[in-house]
PDB file of N, CA and C in Angstrom:
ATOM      1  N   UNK A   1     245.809 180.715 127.644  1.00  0.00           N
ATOM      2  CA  UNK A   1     244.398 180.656 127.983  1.00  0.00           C
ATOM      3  C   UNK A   1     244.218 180.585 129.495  1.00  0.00           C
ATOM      4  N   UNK A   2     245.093 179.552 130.129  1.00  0.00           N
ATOM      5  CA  UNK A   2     244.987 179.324 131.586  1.00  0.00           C
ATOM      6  C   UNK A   2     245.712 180.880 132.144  1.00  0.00           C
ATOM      7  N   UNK A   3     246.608 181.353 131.695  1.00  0.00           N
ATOM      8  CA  UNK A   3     246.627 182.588 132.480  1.00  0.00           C
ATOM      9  C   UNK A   3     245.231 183.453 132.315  1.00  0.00           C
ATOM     10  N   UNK A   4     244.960 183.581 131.403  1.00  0.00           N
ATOM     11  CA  UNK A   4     243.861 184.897 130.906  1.00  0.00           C
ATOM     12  C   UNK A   4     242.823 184.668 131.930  1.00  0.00           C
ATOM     13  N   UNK A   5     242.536 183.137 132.059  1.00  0.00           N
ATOM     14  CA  UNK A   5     240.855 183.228 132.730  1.00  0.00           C
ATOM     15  C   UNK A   5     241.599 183.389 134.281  1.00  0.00           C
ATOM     16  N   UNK A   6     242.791 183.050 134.957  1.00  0.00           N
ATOM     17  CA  UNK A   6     243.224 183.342 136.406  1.00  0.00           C
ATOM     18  C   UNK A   6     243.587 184.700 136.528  1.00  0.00           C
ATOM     19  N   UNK A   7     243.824 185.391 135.572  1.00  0.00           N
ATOM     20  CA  UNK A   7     243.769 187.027 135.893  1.00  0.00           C
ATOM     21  C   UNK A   7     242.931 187.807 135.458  1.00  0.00           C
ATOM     22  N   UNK A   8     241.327 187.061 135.082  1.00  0.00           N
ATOM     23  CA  UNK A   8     240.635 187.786 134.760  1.00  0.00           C
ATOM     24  C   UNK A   8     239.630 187.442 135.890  1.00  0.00           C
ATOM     25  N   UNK A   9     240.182 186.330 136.833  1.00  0.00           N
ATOM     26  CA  UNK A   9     239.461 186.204 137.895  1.00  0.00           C
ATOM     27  C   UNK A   9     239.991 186.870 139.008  1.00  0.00           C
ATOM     28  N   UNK A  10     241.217 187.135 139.345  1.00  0.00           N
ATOM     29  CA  UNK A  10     241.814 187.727 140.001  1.00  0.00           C
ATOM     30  C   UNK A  10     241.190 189.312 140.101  1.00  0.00           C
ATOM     31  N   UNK A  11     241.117 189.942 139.054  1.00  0.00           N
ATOM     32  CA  UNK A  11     240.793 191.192 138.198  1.00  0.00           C
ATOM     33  C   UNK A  11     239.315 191.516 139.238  1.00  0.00           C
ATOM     34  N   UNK A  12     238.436 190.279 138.378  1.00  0.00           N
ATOM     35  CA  UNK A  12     236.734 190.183 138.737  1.00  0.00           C
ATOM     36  C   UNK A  12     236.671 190.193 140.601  1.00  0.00           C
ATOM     37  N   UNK A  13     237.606 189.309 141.395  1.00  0.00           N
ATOM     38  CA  UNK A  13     237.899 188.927 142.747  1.00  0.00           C
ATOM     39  C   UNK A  13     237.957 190.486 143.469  1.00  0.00           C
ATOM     40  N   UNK A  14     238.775 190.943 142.860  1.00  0.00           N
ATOM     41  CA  UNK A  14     239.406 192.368 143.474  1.00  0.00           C
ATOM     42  C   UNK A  14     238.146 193.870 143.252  1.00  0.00           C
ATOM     43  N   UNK A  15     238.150 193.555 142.207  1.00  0.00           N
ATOM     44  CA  UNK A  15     236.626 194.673 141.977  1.00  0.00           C
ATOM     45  C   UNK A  15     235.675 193.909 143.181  1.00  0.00           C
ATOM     46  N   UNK A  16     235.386 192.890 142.894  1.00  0.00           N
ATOM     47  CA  UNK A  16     233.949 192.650 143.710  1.00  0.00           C
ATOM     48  C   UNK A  16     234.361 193.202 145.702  1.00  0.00           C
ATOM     49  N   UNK A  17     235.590 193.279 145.986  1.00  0.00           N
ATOM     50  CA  UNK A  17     236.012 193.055 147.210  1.00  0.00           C
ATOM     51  C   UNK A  17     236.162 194.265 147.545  1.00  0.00           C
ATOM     52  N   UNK A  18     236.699 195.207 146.104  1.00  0.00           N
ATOM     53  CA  UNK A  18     236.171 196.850 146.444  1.00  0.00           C
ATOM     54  C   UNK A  18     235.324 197.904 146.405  1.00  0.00           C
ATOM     55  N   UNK A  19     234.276 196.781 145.902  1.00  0.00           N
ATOM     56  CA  UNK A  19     232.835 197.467 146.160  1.00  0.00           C
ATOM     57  C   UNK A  19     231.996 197.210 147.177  1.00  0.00           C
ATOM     58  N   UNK A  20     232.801 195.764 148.282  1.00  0.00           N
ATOM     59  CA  UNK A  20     231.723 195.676 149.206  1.00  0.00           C
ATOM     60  C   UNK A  20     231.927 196.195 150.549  1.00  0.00           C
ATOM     61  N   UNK A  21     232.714 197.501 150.609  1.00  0.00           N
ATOM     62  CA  UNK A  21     232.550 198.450 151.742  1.00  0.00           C
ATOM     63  C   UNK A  21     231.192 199.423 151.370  1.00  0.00           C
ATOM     64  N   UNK A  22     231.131 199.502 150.009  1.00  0.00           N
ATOM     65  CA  UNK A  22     229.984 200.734 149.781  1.00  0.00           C
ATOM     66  C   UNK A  22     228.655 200.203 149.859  1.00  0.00           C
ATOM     67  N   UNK A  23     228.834 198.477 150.037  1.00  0.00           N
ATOM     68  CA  UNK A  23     227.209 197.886 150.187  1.00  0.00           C
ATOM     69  C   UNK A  23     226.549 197.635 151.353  1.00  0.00           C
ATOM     70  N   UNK A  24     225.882 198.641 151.883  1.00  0.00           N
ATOM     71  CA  UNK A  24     225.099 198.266 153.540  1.00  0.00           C
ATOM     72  C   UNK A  24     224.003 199.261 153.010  1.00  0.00           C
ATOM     73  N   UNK A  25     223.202 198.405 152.506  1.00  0.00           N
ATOM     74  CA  UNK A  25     221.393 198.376 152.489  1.00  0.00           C
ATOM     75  C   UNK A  25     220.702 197.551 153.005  1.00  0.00           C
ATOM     76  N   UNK A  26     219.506 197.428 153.602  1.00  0.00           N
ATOM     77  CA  UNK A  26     218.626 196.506 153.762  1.00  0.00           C
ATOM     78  C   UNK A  26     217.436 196.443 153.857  1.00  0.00           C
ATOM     79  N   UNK A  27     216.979 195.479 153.032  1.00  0.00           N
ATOM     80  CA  UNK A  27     215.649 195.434 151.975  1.00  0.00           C
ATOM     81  C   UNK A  27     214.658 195.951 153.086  1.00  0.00           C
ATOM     82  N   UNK A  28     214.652 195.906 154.480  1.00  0.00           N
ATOM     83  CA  UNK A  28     213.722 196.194 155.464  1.00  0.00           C
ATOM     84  C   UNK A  28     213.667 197.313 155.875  1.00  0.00           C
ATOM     85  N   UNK A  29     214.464 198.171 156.019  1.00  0.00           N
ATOM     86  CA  UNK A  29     214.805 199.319 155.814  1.00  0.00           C
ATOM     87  C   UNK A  29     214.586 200.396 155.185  1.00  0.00           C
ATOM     88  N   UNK A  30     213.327 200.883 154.349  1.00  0.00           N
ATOM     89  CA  UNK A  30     213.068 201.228 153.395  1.00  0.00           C
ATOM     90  C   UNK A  30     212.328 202.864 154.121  1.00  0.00           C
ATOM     91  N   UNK A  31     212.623 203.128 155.659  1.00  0.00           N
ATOM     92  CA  UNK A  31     211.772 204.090 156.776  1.00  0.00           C
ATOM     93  C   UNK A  31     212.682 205.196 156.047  1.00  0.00           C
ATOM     94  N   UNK A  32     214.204 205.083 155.988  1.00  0.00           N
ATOM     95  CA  UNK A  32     214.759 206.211 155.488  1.00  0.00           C
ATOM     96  C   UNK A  32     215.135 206.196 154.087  1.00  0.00           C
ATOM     97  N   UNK A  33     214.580 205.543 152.945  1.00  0.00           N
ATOM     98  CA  UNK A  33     215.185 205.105 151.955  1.00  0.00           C
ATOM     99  C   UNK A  33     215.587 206.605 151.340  1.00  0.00           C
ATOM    100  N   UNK A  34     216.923 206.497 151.343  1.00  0.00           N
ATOM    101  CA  UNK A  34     217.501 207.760 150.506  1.00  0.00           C
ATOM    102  C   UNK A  34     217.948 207.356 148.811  1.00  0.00           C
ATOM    103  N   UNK A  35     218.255 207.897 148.552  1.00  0.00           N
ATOM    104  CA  UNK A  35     219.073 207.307 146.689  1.00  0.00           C
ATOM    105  C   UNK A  35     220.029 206.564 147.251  1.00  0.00           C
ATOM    106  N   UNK A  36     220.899 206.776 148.167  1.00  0.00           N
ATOM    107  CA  UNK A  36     221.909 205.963 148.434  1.00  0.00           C
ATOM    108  C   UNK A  36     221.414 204.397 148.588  1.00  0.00           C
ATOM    109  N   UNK A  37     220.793 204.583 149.274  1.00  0.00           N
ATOM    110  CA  UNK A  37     220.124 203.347 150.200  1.00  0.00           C
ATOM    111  C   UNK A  37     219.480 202.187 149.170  1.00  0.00           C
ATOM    112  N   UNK A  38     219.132 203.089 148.255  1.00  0.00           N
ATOM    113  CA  UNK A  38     218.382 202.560 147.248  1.00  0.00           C
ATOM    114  C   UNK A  38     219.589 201.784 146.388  1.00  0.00           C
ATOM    115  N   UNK A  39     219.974 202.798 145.822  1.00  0.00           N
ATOM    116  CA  UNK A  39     221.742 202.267 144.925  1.00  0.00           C
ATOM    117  C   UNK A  39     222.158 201.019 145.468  1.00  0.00           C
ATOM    118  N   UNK A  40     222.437 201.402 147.196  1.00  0.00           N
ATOM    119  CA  UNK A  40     223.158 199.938 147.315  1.00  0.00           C
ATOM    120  C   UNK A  40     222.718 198.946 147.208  1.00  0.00           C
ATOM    121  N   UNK A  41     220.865 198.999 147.877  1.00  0.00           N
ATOM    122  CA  UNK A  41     220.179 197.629 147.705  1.00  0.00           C
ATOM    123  C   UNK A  41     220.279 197.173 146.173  1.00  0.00           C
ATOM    124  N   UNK A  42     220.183 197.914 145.730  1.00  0.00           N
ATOM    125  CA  UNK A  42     220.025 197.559 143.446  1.00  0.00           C
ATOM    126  C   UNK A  42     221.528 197.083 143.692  1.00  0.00           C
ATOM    127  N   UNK A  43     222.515 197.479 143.977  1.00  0.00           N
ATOM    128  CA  UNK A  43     224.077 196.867 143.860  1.00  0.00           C
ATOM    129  C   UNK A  43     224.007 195.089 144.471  1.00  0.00           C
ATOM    130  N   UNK A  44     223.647 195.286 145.903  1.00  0.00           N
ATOM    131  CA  UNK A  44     223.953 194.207 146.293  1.00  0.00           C
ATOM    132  C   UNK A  44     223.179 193.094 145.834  1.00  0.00           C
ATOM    133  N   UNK A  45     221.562 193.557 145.178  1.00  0.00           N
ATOM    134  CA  UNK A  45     220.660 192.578 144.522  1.00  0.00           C
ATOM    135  C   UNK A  45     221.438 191.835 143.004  1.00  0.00           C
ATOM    136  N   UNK A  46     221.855 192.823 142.563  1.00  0.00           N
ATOM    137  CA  UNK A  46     222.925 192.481 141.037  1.00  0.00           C
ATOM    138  C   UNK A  46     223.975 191.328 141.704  1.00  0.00           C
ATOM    139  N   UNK A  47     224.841 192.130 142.491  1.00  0.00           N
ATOM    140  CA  UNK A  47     225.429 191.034 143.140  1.00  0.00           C
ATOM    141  C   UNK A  47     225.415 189.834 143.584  1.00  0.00           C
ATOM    142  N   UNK A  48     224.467 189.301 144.266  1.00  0.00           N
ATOM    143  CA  UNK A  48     224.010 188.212 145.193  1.00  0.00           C
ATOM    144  C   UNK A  48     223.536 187.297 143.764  1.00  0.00           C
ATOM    145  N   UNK A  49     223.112 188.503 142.775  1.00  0.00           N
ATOM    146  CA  UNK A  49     221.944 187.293 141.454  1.00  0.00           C
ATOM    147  C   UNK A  49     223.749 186.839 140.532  1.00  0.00           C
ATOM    148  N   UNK A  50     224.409 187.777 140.273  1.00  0.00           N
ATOM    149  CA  UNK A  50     225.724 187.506 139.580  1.00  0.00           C
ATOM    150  C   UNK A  50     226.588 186.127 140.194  1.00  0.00           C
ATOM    151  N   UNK A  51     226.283 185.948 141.753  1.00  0.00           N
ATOM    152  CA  UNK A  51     227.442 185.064 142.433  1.00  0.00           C
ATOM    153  C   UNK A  51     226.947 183.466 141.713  1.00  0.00           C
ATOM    154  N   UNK A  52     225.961 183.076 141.315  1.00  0.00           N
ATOM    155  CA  UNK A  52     225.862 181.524 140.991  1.00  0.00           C
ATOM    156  C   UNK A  52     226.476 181.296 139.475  1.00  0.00           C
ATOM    157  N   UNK A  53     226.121 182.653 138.648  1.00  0.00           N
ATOM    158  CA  UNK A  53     226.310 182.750 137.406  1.00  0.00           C
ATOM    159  C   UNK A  53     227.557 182.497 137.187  1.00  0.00           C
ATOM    160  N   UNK A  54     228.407 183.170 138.244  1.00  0.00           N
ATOM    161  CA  UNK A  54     229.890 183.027 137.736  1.00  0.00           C
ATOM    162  C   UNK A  54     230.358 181.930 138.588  1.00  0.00           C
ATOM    163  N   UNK A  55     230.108 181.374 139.334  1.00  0.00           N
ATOM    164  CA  UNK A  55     230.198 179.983 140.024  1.00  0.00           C
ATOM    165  C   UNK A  55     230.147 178.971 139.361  1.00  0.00           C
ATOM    166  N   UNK A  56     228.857 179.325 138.129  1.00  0.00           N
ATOM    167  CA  UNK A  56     228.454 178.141 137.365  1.00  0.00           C
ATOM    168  C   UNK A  56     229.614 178.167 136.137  1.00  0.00           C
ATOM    169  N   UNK A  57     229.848 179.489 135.751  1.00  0.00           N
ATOM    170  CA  UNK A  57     231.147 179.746 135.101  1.00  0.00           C
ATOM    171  C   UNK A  57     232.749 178.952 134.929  1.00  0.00           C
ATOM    172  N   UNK A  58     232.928 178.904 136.213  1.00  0.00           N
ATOM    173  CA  UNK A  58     233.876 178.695 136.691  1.00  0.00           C
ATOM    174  C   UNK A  58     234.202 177.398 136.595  1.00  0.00           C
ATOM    175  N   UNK A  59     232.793 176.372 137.123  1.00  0.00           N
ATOM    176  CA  UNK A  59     232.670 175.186 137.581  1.00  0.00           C
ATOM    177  C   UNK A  59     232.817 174.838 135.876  1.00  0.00           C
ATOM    178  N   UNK A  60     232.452 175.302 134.900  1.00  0.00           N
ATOM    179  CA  UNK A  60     231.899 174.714 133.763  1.00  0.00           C
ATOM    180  C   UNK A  60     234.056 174.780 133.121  1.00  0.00           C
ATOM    181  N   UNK A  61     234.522 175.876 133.353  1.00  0.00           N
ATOM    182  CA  UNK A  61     235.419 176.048 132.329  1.00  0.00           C
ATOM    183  C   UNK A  61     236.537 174.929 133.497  1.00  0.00           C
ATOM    184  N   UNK A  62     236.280 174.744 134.852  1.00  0.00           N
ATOM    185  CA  UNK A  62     237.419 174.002 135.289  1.00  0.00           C
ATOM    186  C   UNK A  62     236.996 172.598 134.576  1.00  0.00           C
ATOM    187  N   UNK A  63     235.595 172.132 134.582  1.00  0.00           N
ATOM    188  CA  UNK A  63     235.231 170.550 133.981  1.00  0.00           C
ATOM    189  C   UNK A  63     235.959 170.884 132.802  1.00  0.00           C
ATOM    190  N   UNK A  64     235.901 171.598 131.960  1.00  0.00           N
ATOM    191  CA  UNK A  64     235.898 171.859 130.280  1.00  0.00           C
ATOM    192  C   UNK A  64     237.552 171.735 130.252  1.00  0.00           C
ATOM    193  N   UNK A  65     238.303 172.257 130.946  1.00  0.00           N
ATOM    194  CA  UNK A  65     239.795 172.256 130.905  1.00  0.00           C
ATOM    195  C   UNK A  65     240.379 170.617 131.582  1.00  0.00           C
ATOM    196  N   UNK A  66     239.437 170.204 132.375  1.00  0.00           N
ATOM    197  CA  UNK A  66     240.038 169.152 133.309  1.00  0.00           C
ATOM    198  C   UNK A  66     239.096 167.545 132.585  1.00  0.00           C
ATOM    199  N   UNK A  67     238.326 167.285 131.946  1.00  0.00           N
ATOM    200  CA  UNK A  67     237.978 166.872 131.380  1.00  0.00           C
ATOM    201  C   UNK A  67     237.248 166.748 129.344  1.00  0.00           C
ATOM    202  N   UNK A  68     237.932 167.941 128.962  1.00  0.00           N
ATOM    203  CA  UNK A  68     237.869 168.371 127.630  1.00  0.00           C
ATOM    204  C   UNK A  68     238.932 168.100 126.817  1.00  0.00           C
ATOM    205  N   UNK A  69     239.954 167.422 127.521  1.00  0.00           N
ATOM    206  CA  UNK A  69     241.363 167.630 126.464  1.00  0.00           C
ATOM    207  C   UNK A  69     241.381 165.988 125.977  1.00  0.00           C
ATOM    208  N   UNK A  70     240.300 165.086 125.946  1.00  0.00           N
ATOM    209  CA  UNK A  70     240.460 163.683 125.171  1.00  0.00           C
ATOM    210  C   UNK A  70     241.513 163.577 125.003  1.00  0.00           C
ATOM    211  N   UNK A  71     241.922 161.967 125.912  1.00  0.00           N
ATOM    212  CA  UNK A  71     243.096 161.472 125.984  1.00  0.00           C
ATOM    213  C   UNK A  71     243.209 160.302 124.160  1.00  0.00           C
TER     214      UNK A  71
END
């Protein structure tokens, strides 16, 4: 179990780190909005809303492993 969720974070770590060369939008920016421009802002908005979710994720399964096993 403890491997699965560290290489499925590893996995999740590495995707997120190779998508953020393709993200430079900004919401103010909208004088030349091309599809691109657009794409990335929708990418990096998904993104930024995804980072607490899996934070909260994380935080929940380290309590759940580090305080779940009743002594």
């Amino acid at each position: 179990m403890k491997t699965k969720v560290l290489l499925f974070l590893a996995v999740l770590s590495y995707q997120l780190l190779a998508i953020s060369y393709k993200v430079a939008a900004c919401p103010l920016c909208q004088a030349g909005a091309t599809k691109r421009t657009q794409s990335a802002y929708l990418n990096t908005t998904v993104l930024l809303m995804s980072v607490p979710i899996i934070s909260g994720g994380i935080l929940f399964f380290w309590l759940k492993g580090k305080y779940g096993k009743g002594e």
